[in-house]
PDB file of N, CA and C in Angstrom:
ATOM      1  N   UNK A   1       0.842  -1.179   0.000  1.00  0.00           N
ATOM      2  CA  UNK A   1       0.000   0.000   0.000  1.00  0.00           C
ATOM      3  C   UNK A   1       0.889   1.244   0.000  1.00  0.00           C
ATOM      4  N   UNK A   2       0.420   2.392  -1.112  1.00  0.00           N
ATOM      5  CA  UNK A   2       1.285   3.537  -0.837  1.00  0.00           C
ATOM      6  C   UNK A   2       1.710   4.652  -0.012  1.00  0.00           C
ATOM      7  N   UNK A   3       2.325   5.108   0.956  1.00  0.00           N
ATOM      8  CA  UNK A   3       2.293   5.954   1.967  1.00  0.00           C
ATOM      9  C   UNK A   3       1.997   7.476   1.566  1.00  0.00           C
ATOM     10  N   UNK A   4       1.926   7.610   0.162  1.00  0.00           N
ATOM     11  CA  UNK A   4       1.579   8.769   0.003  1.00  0.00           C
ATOM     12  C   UNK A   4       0.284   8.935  -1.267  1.00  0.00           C
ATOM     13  N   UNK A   5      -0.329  10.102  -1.547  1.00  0.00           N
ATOM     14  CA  UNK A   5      -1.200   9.925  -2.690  1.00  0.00           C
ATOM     15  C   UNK A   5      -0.636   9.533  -4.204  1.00  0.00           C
ATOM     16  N   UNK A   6      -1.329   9.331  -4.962  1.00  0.00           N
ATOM     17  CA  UNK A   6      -0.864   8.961  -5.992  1.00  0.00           C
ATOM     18  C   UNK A   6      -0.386   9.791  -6.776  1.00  0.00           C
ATOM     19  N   UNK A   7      -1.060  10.984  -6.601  1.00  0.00           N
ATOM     20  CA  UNK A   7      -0.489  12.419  -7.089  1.00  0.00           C
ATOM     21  C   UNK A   7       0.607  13.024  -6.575  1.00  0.00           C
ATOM     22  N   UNK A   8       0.806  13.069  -5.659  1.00  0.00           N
ATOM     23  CA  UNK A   8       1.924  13.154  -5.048  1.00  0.00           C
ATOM     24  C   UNK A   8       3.183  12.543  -5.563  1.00  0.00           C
ATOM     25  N   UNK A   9       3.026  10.896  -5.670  1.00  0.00           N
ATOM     26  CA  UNK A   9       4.184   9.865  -6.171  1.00  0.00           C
ATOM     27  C   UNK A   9       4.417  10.465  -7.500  1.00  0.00           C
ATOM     28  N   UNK A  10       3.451  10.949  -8.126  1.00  0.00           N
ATOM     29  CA  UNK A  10       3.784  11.120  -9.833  1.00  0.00           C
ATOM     30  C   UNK A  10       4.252  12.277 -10.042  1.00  0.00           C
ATOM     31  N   UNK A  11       4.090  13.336  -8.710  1.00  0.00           N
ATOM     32  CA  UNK A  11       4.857  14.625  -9.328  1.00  0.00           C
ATOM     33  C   UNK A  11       6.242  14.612  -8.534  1.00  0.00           C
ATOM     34  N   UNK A  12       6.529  13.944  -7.742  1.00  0.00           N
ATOM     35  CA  UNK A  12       8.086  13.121  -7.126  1.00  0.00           C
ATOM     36  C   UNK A  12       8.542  12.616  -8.594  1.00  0.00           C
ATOM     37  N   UNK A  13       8.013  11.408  -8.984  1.00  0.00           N
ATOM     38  CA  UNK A  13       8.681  10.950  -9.939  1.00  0.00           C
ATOM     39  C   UNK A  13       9.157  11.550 -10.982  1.00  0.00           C
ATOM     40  N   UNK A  14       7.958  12.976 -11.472  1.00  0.00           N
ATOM     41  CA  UNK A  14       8.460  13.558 -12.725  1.00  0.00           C
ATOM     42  C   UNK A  14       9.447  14.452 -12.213  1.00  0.00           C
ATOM     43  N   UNK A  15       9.590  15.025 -10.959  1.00  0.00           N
ATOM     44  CA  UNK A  15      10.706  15.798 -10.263  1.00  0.00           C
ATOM     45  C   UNK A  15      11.860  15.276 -10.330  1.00  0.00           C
ATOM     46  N   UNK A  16      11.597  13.839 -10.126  1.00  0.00           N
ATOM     47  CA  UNK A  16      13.006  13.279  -9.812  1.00  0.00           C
ATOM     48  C   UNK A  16      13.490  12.795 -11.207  1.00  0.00           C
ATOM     49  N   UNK A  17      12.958  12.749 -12.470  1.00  0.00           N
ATOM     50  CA  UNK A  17      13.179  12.457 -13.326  1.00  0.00           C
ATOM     51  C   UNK A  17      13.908  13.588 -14.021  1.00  0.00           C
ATOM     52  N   UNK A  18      13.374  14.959 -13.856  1.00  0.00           N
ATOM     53  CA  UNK A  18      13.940  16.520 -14.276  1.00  0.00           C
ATOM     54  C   UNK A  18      15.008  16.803 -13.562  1.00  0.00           C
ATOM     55  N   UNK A  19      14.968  16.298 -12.590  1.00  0.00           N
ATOM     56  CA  UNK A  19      16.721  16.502 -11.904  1.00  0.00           C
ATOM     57  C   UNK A  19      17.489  15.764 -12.200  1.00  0.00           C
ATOM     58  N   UNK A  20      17.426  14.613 -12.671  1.00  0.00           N
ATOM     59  CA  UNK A  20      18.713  13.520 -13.371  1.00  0.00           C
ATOM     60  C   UNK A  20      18.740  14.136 -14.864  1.00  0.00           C
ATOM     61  N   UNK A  21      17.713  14.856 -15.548  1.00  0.00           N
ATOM     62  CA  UNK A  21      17.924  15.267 -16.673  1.00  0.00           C
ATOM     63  C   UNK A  21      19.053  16.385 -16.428  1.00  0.00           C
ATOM     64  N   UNK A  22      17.984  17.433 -15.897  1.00  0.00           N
ATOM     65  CA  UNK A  22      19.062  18.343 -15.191  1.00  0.00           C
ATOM     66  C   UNK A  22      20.895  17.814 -15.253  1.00  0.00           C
ATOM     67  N   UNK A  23      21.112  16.707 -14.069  1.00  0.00           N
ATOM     68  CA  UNK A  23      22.208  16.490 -13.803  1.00  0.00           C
ATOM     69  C   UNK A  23      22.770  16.025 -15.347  1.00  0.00           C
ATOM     70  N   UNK A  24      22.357  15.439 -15.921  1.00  0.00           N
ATOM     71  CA  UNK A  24      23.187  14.303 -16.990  1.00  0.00           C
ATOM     72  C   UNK A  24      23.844  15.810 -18.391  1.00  0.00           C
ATOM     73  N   UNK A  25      22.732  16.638 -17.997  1.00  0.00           N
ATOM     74  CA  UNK A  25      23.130  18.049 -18.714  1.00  0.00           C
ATOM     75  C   UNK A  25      24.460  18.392 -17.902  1.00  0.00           C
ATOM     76  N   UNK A  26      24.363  18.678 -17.107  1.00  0.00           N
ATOM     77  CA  UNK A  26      25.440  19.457 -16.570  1.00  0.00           C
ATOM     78  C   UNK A  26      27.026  18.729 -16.325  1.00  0.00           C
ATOM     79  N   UNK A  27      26.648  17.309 -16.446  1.00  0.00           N
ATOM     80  CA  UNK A  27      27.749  17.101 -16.600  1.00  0.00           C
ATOM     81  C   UNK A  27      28.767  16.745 -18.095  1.00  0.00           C
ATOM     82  N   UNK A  28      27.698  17.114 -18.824  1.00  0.00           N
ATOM     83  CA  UNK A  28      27.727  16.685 -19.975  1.00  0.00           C
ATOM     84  C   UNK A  28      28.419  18.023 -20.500  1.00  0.00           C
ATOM     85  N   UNK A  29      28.135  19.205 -20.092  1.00  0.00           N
ATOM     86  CA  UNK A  29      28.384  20.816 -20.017  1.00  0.00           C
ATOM     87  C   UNK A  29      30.156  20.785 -19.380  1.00  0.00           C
ATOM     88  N   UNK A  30      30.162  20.478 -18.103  1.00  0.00           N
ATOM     89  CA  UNK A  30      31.030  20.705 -18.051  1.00  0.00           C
ATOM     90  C   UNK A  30      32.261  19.467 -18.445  1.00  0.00           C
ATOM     91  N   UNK A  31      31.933  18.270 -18.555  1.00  0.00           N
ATOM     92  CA  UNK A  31      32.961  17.987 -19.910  1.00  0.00           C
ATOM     93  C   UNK A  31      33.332  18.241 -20.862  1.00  0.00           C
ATOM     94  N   UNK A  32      32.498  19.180 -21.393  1.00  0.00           N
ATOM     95  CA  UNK A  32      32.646  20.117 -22.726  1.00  0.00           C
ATOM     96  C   UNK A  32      33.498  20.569 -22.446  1.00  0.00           C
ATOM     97  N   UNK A  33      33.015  21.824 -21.149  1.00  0.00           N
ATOM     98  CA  UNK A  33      34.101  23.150 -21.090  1.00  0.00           C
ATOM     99  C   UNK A  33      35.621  22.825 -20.709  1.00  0.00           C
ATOM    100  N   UNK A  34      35.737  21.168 -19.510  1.00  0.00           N
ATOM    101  CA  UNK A  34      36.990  20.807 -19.320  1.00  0.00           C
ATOM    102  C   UNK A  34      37.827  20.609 -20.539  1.00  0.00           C
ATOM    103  N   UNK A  35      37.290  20.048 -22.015  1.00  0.00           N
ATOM    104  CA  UNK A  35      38.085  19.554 -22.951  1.00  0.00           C
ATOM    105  C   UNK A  35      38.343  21.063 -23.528  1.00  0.00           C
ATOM    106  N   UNK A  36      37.296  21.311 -23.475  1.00  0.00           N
ATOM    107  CA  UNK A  36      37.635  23.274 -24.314  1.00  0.00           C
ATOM    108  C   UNK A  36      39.014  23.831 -23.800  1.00  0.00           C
ATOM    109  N   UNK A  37      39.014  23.647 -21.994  1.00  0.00           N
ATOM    110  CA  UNK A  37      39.976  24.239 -21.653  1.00  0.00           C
ATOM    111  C   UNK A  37      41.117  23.626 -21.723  1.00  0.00           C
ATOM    112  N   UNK A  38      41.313  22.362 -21.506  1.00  0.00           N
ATOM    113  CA  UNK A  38      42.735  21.873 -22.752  1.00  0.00           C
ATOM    114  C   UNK A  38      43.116  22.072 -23.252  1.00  0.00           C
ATOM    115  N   UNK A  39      42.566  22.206 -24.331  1.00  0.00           N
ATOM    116  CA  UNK A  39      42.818  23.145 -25.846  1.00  0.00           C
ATOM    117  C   UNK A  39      43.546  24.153 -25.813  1.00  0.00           C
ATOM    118  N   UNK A  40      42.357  25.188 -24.663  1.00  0.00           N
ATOM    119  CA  UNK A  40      42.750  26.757 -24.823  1.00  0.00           C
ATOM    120  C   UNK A  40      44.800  26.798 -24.066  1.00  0.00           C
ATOM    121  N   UNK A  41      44.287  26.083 -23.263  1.00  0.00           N
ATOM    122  CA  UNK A  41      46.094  26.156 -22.539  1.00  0.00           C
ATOM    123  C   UNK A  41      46.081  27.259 -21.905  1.00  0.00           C
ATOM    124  N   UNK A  42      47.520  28.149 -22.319  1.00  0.00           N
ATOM    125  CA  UNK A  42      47.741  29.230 -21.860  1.00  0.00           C
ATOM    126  C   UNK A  42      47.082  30.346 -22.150  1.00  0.00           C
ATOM    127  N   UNK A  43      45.931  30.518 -23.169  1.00  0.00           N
ATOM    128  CA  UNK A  43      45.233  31.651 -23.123  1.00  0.00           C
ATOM    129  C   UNK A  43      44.182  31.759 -21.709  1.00  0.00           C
ATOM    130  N   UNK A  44      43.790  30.455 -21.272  1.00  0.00           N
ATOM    131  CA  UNK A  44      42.891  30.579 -20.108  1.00  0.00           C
ATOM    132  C   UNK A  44      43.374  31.269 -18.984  1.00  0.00           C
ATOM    133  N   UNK A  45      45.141  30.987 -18.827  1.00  0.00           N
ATOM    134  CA  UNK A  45      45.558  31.401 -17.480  1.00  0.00           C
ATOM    135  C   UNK A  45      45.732  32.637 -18.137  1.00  0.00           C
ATOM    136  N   UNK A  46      46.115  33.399 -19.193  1.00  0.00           N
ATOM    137  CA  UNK A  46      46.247  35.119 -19.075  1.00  0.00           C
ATOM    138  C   UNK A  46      44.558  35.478 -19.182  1.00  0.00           C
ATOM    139  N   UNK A  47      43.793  34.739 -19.211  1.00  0.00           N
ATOM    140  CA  UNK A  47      42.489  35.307 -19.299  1.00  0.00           C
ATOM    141  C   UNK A  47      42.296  35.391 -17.602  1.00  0.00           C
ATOM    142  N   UNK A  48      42.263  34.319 -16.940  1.00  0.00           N
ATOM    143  CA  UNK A  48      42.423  34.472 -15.722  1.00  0.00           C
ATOM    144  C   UNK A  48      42.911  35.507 -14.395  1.00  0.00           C
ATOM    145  N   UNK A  49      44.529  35.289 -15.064  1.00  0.00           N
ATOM    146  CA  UNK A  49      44.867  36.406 -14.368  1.00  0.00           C
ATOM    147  C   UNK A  49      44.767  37.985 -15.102  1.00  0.00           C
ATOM    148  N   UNK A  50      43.795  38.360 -15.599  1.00  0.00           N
ATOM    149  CA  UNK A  50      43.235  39.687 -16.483  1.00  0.00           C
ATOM    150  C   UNK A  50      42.052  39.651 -15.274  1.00  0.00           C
ATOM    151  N   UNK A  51      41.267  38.574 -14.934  1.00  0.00           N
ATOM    152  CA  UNK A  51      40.047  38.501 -13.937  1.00  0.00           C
ATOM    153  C   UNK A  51      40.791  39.057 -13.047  1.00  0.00           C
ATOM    154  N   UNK A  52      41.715  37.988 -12.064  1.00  0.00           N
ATOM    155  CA  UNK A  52      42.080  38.548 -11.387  1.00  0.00           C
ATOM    156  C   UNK A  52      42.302  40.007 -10.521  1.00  0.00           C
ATOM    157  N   UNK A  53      43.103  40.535 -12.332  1.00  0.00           N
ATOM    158  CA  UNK A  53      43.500  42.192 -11.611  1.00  0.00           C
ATOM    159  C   UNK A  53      42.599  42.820 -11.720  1.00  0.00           C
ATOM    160  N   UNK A  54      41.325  42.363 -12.072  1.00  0.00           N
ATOM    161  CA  UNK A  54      40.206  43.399 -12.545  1.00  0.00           C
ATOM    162  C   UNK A  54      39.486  43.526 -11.156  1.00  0.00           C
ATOM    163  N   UNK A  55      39.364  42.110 -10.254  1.00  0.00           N
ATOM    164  CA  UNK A  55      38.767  42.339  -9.044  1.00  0.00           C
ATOM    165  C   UNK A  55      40.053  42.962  -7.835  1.00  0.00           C
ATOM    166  N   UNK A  56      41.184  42.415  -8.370  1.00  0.00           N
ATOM    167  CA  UNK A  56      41.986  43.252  -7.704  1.00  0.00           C
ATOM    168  C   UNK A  56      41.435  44.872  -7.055  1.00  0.00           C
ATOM    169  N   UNK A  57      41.940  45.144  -8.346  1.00  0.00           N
ATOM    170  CA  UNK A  57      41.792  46.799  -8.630  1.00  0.00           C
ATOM    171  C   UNK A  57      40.567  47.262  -8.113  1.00  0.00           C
ATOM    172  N   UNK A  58      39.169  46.240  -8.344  1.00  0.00           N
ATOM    173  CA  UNK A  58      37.821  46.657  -7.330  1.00  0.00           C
ATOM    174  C   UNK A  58      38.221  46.623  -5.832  1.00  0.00           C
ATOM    175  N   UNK A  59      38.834  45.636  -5.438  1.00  0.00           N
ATOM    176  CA  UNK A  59      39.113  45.558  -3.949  1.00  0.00           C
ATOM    177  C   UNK A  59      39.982  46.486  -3.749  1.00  0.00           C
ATOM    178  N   UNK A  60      41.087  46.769  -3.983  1.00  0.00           N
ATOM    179  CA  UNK A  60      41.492  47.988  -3.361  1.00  0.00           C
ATOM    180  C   UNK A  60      41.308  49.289  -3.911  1.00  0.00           C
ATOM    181  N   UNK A  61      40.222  49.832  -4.830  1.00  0.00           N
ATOM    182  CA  UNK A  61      40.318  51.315  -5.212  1.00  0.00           C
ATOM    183  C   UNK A  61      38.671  51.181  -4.841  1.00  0.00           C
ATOM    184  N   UNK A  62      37.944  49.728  -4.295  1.00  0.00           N
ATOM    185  CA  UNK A  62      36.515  50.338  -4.291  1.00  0.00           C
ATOM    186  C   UNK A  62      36.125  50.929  -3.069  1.00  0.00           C
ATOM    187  N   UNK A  63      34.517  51.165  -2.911  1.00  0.00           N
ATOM    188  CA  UNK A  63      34.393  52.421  -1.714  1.00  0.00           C
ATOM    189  C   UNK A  63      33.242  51.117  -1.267  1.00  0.00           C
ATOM    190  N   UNK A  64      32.745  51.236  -0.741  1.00  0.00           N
ATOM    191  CA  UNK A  64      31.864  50.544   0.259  1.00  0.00           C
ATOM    192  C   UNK A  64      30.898  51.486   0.545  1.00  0.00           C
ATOM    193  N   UNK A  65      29.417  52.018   0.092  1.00  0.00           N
ATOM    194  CA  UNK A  65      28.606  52.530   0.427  1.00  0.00           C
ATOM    195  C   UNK A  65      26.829  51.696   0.782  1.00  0.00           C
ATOM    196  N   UNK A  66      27.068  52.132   1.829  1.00  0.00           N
ATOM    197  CA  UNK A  66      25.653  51.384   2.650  1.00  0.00           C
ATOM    198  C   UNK A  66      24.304  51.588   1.740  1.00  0.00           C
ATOM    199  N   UNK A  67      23.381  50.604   1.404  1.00  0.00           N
ATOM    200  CA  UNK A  67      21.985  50.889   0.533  1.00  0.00           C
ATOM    201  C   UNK A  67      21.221  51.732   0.638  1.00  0.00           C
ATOM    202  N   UNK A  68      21.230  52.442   2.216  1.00  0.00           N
ATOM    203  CA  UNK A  68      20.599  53.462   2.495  1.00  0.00           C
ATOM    204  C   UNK A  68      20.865  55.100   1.959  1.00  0.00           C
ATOM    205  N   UNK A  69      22.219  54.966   1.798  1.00  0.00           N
ATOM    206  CA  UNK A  69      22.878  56.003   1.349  1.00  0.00           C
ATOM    207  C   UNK A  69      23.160  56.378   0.061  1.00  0.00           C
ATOM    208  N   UNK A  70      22.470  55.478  -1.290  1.00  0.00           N
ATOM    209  CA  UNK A  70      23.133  55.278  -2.341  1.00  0.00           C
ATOM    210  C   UNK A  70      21.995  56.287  -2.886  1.00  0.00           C
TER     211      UNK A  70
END
């Protein structure tokens, strides 16, 4: 006998069915992007460290103003 309604079980199941879709995407995504970044080599790390100095430069030249004040 089922512990829950039947409606219930079937929108679990289609849930749980959209999240393995979900998942089988995403890993499927980021095997892509791992082989991409193989490829790319050394353009990724000067792309990287370009991120880097960009938040750098936010962290030490930014200002910190409260929401109330903006």
């Amino acid at each position: 006998m089922p512990r829950t309604h039947r409606e219930v079980s079937e929108q679990l199941d289609s849930f749980a069915r959209f999240s393995n879709d979900q998942f089988l995407d995403t890993v499927s995504l980021l095997a892509a992007l791992s082989t991409k970044l193989k490829a790319a080599d050394g353009s990724y790390a000067k792309a990287d460290q370009a991120a880097e100095a960009a938040l750098k430069s936010v962290l030490v030249s930014g200002r910190y103003v409260p929401s109330e004040d903006r």
